[in-house]
Protein backbone atom coordinates (compact mmCIF):
# COMPACT_ATOMS: atom_id res chain seq x y z
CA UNK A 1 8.57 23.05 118.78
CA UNK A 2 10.54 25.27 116.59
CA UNK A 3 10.25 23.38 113.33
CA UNK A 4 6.07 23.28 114.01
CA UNK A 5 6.00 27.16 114.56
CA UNK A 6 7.67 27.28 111.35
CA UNK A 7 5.84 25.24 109.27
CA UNK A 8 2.58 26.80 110.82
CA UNK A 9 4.49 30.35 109.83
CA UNK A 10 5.14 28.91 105.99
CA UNK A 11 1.31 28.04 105.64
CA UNK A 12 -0.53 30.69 107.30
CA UNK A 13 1.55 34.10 106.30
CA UNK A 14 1.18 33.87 102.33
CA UNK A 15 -2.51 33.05 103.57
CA UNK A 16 -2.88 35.94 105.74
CA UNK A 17 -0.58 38.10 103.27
CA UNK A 18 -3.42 37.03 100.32
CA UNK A 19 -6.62 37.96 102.05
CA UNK A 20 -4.95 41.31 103.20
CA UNK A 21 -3.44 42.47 99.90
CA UNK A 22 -7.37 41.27 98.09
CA UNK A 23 -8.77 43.67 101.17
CA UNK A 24 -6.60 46.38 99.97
CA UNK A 25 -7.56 45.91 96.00
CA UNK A 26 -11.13 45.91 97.12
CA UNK A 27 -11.02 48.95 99.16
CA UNK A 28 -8.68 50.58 96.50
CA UNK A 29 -11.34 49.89 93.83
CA UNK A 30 -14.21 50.86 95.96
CA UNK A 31 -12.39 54.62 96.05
CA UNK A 32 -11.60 54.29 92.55
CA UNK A 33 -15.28 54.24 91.65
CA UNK A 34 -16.15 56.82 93.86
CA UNK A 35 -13.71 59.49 92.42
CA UNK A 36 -15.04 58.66 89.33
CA UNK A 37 -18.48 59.30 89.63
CA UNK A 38 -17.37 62.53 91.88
CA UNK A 39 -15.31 63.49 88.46
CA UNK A 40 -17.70 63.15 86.47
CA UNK A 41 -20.43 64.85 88.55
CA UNK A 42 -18.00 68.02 88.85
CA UNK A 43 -16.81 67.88 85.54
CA UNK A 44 -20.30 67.88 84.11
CA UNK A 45 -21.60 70.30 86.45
CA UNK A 46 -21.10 72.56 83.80
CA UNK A 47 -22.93 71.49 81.15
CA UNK A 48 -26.14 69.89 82.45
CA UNK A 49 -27.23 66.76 82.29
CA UNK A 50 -25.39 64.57 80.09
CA UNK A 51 -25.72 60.62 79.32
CA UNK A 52 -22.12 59.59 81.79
CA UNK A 53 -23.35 61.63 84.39
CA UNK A 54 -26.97 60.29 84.59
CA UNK A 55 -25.18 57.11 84.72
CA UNK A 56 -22.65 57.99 87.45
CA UNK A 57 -26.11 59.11 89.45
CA UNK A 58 -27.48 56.18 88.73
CA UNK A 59 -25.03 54.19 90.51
CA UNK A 60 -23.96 56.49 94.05
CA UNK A 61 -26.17 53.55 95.85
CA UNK A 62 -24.58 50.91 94.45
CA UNK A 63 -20.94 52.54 94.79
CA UNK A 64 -21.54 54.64 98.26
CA UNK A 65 -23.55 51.95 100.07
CA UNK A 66 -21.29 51.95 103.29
CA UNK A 67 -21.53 56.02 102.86
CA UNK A 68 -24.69 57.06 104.54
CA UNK A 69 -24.30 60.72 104.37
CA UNK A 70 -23.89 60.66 100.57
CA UNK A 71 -26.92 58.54 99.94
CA UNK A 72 -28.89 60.83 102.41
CA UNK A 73 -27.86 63.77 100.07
CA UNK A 74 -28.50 61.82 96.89
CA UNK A 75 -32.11 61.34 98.22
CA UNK A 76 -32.92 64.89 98.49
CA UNK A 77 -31.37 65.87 95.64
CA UNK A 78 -33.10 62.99 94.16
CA UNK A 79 -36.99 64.41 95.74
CA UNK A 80 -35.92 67.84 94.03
CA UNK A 81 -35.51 66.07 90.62
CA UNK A 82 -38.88 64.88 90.74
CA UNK A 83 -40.50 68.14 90.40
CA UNK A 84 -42.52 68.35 86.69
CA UNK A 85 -42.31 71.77 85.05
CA UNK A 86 -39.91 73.27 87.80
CA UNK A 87 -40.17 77.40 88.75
CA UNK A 88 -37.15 79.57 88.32
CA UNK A 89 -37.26 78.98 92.37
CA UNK A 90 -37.51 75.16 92.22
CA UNK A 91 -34.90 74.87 89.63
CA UNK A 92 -32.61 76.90 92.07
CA UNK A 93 -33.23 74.78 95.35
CA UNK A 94 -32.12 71.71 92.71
CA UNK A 95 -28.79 73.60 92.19
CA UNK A 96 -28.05 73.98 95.69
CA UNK A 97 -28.95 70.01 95.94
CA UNK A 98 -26.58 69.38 93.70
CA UNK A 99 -24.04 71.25 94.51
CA UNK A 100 -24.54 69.85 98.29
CA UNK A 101 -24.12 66.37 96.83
CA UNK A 102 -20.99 67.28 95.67
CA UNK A 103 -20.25 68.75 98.88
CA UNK A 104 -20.62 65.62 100.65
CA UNK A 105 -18.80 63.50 98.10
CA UNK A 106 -16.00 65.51 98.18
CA UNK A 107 -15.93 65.84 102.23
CA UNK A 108 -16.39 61.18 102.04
CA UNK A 109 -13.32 61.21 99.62
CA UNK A 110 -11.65 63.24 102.12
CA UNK A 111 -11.31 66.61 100.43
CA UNK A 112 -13.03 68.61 102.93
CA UNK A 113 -10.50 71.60 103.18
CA UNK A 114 -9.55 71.51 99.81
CA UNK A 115 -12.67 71.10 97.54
CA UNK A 116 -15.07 73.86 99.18
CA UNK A 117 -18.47 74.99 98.73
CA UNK A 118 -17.33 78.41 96.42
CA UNK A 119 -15.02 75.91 94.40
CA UNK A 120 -18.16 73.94 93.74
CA UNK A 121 -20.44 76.63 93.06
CA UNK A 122 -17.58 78.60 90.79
CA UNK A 123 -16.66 75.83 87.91
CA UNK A 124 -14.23 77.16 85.51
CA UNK A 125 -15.48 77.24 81.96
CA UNK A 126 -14.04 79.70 79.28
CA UNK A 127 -16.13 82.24 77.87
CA UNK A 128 -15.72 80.51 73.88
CA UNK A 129 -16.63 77.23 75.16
CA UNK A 130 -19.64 79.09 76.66
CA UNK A 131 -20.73 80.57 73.16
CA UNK A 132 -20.50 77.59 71.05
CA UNK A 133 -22.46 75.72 73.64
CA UNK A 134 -25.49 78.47 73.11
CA UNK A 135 -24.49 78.32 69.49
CA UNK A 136 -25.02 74.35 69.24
CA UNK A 137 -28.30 74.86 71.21
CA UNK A 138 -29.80 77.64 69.02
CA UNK A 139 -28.37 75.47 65.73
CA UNK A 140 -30.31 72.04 67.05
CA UNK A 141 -33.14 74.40 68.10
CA UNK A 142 -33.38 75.78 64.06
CA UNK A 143 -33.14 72.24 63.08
CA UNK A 144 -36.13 71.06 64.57
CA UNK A 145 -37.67 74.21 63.73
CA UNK A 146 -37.18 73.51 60.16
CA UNK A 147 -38.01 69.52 60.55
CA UNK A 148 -40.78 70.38 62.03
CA UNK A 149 -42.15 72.74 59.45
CA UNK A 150 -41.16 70.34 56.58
CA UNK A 151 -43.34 67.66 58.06
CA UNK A 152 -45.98 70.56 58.08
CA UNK A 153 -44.97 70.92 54.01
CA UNK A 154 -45.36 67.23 53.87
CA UNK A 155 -48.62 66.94 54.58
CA UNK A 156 -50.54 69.63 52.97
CA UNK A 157 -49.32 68.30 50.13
CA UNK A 158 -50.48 65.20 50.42
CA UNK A 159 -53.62 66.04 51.46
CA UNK A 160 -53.74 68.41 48.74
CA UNK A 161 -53.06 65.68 45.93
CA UNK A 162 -55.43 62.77 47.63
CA UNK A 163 -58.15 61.91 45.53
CA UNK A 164 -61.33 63.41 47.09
CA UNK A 165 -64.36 60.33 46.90
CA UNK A 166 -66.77 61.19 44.65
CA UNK A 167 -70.44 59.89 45.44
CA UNK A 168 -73.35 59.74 42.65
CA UNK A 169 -76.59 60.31 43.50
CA UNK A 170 -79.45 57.98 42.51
């Protein structure tokens, strides 16, 4: 009876030991992806809207499926998104989504006591990086200024130098 509990032992526990060490990976990658779209959406929380975190939006269904709370958030803040031509006020309540989102991300991940609502709202940026941001805005902002007005030079000058149809009356 022995010898059959062991041989049962040999061929079930590397079994049993595989399927729990690929539930571990999986639930260890499942958090992975979740701090990194929560890194990237409080990284970037400072400068807008940029292409990686659109993306990392783009996927909080996909990656907080079993996270109901986060996806409820993502919704609203979702609805405020949707606004065309947003008001100073509108703009505001899409801040406060945002920031909520986080809020919720960070309690899931379980950084309730240590990520707070003021650390969310107060990102740390330094006041140079600040300045050559607006600097690099008003920069691409004269560059399309002057595209815009050499397009303009463009065609008046070819208008100017198209032959004009001459008819002859009969």
């Amino acid at each position: 009876m022995i010898e059959i509990l062991n041989i049962i032992a040999l061929i079930f526990i590397p079994i049993f030991a595989v399927i729990v060490g690929q539930r571990l990976q999986i639930k260890h990658q499942k958090r992975n992806d979740k701090m990194q779209i929560f890194k990237i959406l409080m990284t970037h929380r400072i400068f807008g809207w940029t292409n990686e975190s659109v993306q990392a939006l783009n996927l909080i269904d996909i990656v907080f499926a079993d996270d109901e709370a986060v996806r409820k958030q993502w919704k609203v803040y979702l609805d405020k998104l949707y606004v065309e031509n947003p008001t100073d006020t509108e703009l505001s309540k899409i801040k406060i989504e945002h920031e909520k989102l986080l809020e919720t991300m960070a309690n899931a991940l379980g950084y309730k006591d240590i990520i707070t609502w003021e650390s969310i709202q107060k990102p740390y940026i330094p006041k140079g990086m600040t300045e050559s941001i607006l600097q690099q805005q008003m920069d691409q902002k004269n560059q399309s200024v002057v595209m815009e007005e050499m397009k303009n030079m463009i065609k008046t000058t070819k208008n100017r130098n198209k032959p004009t149809k001459r008819t002859s009356i009969k």
